[in-house]
C-alpha atoms as a PDB file:
ATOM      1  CA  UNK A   1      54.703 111.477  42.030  1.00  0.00           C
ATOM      2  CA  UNK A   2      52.383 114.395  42.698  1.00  0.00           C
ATOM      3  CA  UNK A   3      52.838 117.418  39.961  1.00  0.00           C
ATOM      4  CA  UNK A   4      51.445 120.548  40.507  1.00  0.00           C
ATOM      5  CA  UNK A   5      49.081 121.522  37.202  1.00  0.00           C
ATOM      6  CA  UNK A   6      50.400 124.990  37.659  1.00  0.00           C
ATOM      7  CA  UNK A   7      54.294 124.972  37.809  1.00  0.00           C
ATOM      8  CA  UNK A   8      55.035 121.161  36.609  1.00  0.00           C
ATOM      9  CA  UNK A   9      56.879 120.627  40.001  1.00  0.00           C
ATOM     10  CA  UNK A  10      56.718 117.600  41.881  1.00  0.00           C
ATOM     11  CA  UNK A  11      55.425 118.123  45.432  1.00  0.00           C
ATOM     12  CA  UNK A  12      56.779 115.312  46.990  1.00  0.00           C
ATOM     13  CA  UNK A  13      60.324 116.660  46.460  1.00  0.00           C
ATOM     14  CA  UNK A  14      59.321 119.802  48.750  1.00  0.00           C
ATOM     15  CA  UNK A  15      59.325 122.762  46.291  1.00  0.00           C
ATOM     16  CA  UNK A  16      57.656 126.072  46.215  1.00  0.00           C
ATOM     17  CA  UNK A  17      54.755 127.144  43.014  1.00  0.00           C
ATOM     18  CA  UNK A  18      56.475 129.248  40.732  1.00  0.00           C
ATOM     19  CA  UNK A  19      53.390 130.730  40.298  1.00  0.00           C
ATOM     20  CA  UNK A  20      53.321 134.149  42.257  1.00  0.00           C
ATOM     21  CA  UNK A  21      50.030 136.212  41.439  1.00  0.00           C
ATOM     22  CA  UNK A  22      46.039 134.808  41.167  1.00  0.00           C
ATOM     23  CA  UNK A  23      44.134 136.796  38.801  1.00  0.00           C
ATOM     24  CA  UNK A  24      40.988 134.862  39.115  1.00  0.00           C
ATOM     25  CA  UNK A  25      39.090 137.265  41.825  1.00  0.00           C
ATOM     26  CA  UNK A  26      35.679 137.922  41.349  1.00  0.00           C
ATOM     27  CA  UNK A  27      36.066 141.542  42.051  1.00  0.00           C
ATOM     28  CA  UNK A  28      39.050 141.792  39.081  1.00  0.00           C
ATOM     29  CA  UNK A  29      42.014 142.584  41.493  1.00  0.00           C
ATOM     30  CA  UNK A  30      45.135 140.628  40.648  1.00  0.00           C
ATOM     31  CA  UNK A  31      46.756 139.973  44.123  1.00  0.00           C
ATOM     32  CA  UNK A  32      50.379 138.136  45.306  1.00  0.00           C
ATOM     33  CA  UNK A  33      49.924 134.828  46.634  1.00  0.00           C
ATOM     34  CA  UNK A  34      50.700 134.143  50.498  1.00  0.00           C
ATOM     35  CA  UNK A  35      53.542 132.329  51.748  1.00  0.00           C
ATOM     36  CA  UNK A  36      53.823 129.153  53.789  1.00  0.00           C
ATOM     37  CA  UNK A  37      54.168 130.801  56.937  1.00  0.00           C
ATOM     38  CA  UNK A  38      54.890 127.555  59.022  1.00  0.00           C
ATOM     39  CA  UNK A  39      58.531 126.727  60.116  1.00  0.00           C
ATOM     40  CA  UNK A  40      58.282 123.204  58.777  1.00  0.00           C
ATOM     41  CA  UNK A  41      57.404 121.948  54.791  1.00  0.00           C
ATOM     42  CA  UNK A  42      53.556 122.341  54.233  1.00  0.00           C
ATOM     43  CA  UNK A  43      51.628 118.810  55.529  1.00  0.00           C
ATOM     44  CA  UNK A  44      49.729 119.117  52.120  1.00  0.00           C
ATOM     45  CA  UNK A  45      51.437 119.863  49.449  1.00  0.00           C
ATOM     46  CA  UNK A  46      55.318 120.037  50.646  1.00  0.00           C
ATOM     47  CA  UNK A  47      56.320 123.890  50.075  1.00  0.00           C
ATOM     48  CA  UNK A  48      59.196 124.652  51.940  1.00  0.00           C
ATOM     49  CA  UNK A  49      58.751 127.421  54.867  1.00  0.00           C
ATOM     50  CA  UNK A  50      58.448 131.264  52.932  1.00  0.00           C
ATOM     51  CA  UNK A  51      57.344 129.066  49.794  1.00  0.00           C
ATOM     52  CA  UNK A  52      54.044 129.190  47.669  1.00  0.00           C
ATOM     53  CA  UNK A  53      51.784 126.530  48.379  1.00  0.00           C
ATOM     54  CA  UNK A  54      50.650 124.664  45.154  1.00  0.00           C
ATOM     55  CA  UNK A  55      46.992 125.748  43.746  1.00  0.00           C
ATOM     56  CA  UNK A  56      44.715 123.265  45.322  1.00  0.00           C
ATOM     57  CA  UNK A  57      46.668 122.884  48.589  1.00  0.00           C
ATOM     58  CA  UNK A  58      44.184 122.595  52.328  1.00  0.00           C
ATOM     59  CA  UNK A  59      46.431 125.083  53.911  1.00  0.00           C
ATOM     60  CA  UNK A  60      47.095 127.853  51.312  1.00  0.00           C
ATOM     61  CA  UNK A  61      45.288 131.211  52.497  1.00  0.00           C
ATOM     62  CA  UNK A  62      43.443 133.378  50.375  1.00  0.00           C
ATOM     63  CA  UNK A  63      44.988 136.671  49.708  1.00  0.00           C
ATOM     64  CA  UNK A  64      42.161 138.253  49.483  1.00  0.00           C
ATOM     65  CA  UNK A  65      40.239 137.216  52.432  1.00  0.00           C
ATOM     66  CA  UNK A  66      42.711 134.936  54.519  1.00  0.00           C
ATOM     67  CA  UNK A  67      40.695 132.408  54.926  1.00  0.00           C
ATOM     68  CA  UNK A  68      41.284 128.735  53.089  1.00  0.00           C
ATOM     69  CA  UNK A  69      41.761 129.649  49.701  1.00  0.00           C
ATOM     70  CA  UNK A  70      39.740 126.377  48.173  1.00  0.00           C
ATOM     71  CA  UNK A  71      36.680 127.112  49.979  1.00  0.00           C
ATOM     72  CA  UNK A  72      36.153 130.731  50.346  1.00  0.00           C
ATOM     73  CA  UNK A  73      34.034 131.676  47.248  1.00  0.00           C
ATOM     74  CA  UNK A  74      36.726 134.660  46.603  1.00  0.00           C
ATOM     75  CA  UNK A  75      37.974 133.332  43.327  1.00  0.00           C
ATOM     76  CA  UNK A  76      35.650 133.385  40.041  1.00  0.00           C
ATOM     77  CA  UNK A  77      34.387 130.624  38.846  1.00  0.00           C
END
């Protein structure tokens, strides 16, 4: 079992993060989450196609930048 600290979901049964806004940014903008944009279930952390990747996940893009969301320094600390 793998369960996302954010929604409670298991990720190994393929479901999309409830949550749908980060708040976090260093600049103060709230902005909407982006959407597994792939065809197929997300090779990290099992959102369906048009789902949110769970927090955390290699794949999920930044919306503020676009660029991997766990590395790109947009979020605050």
């Amino acid at each position: 079992m793998a369960i996302c600290t954010t929604c409670d979901a298991d990720m190994e049964l393929g479901v999309s993060c409830t949550l749908r806004v980060y708040e976090d940014f260093v600049d103060g903008v709230a902005r909407r989450r982006i959407a597994n944009g792939s065809r197929q279930p997300c090779g990290d952390c099992g959102t369906p196609p048009r789902g949110l990747h769970h927090p955390g996940c290699d794949l999920e893009r930044c919306p503020a930048c676009g660029r991997r969301a766990l590395t790109c320094g947009c979020a605050a600390a």
